[in-house]
N, C-alpha and C. Protein backbone atom coordinates (compact mmCIF):
# COMPACT_ATOMS: atom_id res chain seq x y z
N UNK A 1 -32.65 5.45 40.88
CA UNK A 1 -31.45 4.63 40.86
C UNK A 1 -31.54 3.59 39.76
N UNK A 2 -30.09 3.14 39.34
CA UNK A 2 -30.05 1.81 38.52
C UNK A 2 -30.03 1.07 39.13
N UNK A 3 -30.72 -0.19 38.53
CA UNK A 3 -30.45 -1.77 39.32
C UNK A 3 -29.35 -1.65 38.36
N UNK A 4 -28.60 -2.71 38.96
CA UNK A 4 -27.06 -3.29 38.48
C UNK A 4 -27.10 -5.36 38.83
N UNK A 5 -26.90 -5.89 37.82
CA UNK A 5 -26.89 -7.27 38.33
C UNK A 5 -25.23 -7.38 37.89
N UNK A 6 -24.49 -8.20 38.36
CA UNK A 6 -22.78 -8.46 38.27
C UNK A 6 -23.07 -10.31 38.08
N UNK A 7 -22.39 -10.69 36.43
CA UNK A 7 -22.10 -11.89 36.33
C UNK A 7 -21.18 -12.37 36.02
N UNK A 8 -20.41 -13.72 35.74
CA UNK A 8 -18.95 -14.13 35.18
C UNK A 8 -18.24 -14.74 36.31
N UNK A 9 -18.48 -14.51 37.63
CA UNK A 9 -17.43 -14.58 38.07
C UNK A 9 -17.57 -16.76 38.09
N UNK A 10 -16.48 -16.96 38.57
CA UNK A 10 -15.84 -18.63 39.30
C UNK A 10 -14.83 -18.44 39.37
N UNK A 11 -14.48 -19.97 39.66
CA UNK A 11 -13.26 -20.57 40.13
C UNK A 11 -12.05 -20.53 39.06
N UNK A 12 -10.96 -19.80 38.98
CA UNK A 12 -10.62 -20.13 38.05
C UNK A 12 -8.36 -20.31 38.69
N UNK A 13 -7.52 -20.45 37.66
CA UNK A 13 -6.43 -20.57 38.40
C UNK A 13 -5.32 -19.38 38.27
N UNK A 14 -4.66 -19.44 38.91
CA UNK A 14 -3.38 -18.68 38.88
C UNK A 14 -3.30 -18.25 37.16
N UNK A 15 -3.16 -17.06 36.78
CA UNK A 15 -2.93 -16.89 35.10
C UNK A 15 -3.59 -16.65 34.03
N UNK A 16 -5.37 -17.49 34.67
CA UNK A 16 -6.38 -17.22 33.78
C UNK A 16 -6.71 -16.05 33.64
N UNK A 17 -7.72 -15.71 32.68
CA UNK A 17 -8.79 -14.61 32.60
C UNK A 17 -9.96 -14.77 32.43
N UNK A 18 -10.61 -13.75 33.08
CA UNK A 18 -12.27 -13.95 33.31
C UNK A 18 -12.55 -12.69 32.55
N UNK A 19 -13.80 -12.42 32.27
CA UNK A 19 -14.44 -10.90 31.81
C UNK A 19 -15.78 -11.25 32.66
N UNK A 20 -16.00 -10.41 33.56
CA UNK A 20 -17.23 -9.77 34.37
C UNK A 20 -18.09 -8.61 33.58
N UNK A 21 -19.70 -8.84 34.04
CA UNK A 21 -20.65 -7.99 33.15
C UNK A 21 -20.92 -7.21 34.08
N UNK A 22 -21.50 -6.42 34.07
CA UNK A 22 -22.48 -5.43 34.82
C UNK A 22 -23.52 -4.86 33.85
N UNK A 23 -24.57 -5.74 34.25
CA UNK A 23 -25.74 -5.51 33.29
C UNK A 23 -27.06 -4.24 34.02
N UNK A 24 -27.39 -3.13 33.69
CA UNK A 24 -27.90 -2.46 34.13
C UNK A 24 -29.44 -2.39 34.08
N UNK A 25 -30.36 -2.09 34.71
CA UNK A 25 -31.89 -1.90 34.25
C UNK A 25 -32.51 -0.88 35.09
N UNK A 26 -33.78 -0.43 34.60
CA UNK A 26 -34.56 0.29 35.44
C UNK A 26 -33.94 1.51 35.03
N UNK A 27 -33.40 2.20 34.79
CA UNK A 27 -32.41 3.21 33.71
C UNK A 27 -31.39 3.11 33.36
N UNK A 28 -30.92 4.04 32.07
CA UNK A 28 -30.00 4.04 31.20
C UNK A 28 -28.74 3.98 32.13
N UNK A 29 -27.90 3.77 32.06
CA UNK A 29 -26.37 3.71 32.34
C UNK A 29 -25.46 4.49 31.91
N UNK A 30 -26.30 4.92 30.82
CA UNK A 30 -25.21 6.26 29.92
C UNK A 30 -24.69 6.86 30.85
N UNK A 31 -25.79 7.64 31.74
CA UNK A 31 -25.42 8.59 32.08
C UNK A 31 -24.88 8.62 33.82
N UNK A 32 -23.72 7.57 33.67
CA UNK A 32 -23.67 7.03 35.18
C UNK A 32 -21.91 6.82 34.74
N UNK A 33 -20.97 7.02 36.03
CA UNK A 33 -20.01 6.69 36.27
C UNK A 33 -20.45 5.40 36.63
N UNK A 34 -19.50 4.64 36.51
CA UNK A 34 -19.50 3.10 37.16
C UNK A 34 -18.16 2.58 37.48
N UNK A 35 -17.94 2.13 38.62
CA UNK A 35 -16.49 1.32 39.20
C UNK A 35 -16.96 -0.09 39.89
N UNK A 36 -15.80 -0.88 39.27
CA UNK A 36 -16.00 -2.02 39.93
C UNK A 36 -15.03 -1.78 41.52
N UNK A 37 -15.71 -2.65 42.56
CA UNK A 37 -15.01 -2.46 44.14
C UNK A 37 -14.87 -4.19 43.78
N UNK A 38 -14.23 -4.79 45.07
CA UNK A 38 -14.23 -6.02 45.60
C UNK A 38 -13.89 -5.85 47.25
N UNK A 39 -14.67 -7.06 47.24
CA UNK A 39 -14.07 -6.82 49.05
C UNK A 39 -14.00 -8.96 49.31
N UNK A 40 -12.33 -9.35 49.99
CA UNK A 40 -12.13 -10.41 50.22
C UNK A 40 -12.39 -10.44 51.53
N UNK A 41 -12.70 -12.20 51.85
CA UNK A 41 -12.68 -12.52 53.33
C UNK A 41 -12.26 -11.25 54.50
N UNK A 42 -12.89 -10.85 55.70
CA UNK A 42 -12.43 -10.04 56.14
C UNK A 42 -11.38 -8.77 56.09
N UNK A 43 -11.73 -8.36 54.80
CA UNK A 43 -10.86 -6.89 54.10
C UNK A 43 -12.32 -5.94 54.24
N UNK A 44 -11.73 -4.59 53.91
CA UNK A 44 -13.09 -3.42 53.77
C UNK A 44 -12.80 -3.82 52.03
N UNK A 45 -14.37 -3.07 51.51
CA UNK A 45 -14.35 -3.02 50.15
C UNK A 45 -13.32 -2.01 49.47
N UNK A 46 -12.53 -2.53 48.55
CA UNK A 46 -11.82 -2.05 47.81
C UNK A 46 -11.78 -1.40 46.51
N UNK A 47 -11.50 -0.81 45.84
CA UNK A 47 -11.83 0.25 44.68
C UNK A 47 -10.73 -0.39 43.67
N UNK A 48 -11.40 -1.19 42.70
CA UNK A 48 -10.66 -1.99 41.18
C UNK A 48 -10.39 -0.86 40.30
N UNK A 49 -11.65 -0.29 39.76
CA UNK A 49 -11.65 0.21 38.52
C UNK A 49 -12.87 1.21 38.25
N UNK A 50 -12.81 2.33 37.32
CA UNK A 50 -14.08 2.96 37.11
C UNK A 50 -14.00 3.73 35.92
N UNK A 51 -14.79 3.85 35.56
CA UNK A 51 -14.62 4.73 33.67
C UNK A 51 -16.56 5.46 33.83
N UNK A 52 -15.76 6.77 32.93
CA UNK A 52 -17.15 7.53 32.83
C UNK A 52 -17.98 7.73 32.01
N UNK A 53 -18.67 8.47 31.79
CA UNK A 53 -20.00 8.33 31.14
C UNK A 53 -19.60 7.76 29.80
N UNK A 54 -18.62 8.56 28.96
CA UNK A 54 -18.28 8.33 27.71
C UNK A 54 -17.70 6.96 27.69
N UNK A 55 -16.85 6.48 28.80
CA UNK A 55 -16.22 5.82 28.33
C UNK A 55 -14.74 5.80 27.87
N UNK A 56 -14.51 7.05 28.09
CA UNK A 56 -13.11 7.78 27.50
C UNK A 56 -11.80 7.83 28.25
N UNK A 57 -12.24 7.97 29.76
CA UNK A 57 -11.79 7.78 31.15
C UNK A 57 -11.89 6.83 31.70
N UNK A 58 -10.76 6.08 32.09
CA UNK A 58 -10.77 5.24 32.96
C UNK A 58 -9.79 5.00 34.45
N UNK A 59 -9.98 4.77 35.77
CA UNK A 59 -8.91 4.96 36.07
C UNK A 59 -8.79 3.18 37.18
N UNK A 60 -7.27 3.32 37.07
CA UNK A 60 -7.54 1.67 37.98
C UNK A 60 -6.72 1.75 39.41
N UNK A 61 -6.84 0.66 39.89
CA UNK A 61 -5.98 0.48 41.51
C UNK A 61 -4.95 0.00 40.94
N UNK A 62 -3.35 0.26 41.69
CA UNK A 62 -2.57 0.39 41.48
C UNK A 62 -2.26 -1.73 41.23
N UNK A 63 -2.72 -2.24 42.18
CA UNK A 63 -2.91 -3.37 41.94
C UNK A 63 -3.10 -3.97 40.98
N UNK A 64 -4.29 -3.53 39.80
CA UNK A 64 -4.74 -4.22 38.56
C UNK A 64 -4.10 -3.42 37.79
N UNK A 65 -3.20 -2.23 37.59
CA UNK A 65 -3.27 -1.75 36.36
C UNK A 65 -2.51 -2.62 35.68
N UNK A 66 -2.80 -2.27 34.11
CA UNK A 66 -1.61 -3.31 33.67
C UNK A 66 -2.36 -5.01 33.36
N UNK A 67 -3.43 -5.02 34.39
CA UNK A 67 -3.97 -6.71 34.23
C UNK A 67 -5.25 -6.82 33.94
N UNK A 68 -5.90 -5.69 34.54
CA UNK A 68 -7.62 -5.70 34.28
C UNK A 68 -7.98 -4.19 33.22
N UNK A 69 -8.50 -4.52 32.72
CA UNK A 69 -9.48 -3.47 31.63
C UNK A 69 -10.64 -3.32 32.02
N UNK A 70 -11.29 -1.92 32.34
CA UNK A 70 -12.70 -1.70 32.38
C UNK A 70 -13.26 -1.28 31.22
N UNK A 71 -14.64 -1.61 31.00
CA UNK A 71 -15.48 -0.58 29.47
C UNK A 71 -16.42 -1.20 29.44
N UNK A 72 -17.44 -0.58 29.07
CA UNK A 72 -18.43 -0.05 28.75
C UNK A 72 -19.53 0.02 26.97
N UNK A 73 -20.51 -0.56 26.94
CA UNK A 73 -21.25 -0.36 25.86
C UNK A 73 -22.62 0.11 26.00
N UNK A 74 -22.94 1.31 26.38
CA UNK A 74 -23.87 1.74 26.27
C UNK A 74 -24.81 1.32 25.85
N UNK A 75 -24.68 1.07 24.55
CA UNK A 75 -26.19 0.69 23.50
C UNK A 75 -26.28 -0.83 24.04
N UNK A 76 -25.30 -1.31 24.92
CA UNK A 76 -25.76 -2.79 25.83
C UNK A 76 -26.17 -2.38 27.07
N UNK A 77 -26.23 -1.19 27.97
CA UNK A 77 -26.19 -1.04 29.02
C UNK A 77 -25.79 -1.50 30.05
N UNK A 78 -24.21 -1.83 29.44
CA UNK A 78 -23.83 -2.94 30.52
C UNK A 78 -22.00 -2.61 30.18
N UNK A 79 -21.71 -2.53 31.46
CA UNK A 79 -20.19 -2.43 32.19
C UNK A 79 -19.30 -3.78 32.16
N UNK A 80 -17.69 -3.75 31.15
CA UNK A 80 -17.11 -4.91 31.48
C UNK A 80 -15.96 -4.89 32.63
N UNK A 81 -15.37 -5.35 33.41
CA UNK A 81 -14.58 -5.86 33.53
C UNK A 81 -13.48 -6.88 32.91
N UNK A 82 -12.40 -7.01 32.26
CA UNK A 82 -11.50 -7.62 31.64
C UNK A 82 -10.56 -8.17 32.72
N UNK A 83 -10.48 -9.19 33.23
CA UNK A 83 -8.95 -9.70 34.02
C UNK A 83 -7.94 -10.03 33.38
N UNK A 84 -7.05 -9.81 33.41
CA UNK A 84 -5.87 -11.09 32.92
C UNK A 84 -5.07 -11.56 33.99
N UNK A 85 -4.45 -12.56 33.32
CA UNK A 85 -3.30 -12.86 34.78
C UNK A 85 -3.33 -12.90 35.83
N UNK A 86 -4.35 -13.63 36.37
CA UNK A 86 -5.27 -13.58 37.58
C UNK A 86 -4.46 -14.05 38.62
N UNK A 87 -4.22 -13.29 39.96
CA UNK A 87 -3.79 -13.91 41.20
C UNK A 87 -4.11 -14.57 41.93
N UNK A 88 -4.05 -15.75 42.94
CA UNK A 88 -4.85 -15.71 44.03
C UNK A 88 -5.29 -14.61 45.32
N UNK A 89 -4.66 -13.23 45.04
CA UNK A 89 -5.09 -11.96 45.92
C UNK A 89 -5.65 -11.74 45.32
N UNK A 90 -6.45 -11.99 43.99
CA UNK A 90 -7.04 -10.98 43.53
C UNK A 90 -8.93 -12.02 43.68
N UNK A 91 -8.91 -13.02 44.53
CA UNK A 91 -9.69 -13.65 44.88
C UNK A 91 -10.35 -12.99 45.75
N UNK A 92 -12.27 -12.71 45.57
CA UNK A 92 -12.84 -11.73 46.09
C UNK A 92 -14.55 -11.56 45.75
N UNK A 93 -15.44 -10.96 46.74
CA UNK A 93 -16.41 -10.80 46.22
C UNK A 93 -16.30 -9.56 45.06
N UNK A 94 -16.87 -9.66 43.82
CA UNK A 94 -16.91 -8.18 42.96
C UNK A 94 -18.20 -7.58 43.01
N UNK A 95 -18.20 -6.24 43.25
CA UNK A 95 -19.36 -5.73 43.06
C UNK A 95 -19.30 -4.33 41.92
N UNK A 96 -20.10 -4.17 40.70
CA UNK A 96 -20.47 -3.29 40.19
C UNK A 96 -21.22 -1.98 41.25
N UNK A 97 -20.82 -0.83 40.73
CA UNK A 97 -21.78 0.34 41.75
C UNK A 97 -22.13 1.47 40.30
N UNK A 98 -22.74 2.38 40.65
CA UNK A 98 -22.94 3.42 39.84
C UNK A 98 -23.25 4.65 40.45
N UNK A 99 -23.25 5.70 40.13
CA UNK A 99 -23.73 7.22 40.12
C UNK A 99 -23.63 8.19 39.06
N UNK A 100 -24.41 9.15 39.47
CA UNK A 100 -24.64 10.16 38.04
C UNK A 100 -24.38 11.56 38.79
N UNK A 101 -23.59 12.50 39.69
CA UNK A 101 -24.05 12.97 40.40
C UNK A 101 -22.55 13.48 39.92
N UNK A 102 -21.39 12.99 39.70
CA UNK A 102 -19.77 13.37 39.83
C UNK A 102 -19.57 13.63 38.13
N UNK A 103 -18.65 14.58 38.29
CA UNK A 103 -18.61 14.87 36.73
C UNK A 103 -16.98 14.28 35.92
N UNK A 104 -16.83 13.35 37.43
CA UNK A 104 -15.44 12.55 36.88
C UNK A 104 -15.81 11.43 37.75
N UNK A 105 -15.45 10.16 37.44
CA UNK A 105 -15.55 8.81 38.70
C UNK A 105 -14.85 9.01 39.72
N UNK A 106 -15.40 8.91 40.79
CA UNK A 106 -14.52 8.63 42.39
C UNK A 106 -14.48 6.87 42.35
N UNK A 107 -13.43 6.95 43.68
CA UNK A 107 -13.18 5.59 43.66
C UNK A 107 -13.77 5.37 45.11
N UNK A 108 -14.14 6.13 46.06
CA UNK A 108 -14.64 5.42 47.06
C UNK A 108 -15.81 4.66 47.16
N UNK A 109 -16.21 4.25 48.23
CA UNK A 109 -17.59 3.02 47.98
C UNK A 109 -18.70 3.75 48.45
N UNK A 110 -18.33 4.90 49.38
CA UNK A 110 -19.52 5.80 49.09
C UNK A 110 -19.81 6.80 48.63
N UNK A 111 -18.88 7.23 47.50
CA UNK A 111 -19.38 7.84 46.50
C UNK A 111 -20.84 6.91 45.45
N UNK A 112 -20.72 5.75 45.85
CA UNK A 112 -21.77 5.34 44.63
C UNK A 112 -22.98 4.90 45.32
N UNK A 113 -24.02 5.56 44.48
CA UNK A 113 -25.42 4.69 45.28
C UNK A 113 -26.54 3.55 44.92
N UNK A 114 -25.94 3.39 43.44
CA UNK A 114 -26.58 2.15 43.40
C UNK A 114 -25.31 0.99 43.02
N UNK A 115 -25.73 -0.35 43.78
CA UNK A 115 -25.02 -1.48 43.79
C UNK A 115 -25.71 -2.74 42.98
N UNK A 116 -25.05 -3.56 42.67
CA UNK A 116 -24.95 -5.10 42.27
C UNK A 116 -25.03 -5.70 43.26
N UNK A 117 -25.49 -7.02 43.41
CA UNK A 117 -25.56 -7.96 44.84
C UNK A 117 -24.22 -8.71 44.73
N UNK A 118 -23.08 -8.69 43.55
CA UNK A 118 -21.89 -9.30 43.98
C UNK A 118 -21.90 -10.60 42.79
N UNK A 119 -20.56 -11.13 42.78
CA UNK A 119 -20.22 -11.96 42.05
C UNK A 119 -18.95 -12.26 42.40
N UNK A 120 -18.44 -13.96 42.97
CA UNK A 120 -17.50 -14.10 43.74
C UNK A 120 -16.71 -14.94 42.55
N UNK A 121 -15.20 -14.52 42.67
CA UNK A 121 -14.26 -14.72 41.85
C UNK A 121 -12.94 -15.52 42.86
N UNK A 122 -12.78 -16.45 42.45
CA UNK A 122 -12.31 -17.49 43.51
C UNK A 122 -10.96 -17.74 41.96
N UNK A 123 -9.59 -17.63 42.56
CA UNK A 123 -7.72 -17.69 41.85
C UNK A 123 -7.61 -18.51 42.65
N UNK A 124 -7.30 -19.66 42.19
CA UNK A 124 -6.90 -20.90 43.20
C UNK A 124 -5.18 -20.60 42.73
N UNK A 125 -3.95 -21.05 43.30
CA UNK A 125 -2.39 -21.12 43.42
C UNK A 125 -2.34 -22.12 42.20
């Protein structure tokens, strides 16, 4: 498995934008789908975003499209997240995941088996 660490997130307001990392170690990332999930105060974890090995593919929740960008730099081994136009729904723990196993990204949370410990992103009104 990859370790995955997830950084960037705070407090930020209605409108801003943040960019979230997903920095990988312990192996390459190339060769890994990766989606960001979030899961808020008493919600199940939810499925943001995910792009594949290349990079070429990406697909989002109907929620962010349009506001968040996912990608990827390999030769960094590390996964972005892009926000814009930030809501207060869109206030949440984020977690990076990965797998190498699908030959397109899934979006469920157990399709992936290695995780990030989280990075909480707080849209104040």
């Amino acid at each position: 498995q990859v370790q995955l660490v997830e950084s960037g997130g705070k407090l930020v307001q209605a409108g801003d934008s943040l960019r979230l990392s997903c920095a990988a170690s312990g192996r390459t990332v190339n060769w890994h789908n990766v989606a960001w999930f979030r899961q808020a105060p008493g919600k199940e974890r939810a499925f943001v975003a995910a792009i594949n090995r290349s990079g070429r593919t990406t697909y989002y929740a109907d929620s962010v499209k349009g506001r968040f960008t996912i990608s990827r730099v390999n030769a960094e081994n590390t996964v972005y997240l892009q926000m814009n136009n930030l809501k207060p729904e869109d206030t949440a723990v984020y977690y990076c995941a990965a797998e190498d196993q699908s030959a397109v990204p899934k979006t469920g949370p157990t399709d992936y088996d290695s995780w990030g410990q989280g990075t909480q992103v707080t849209v104040s009104s």
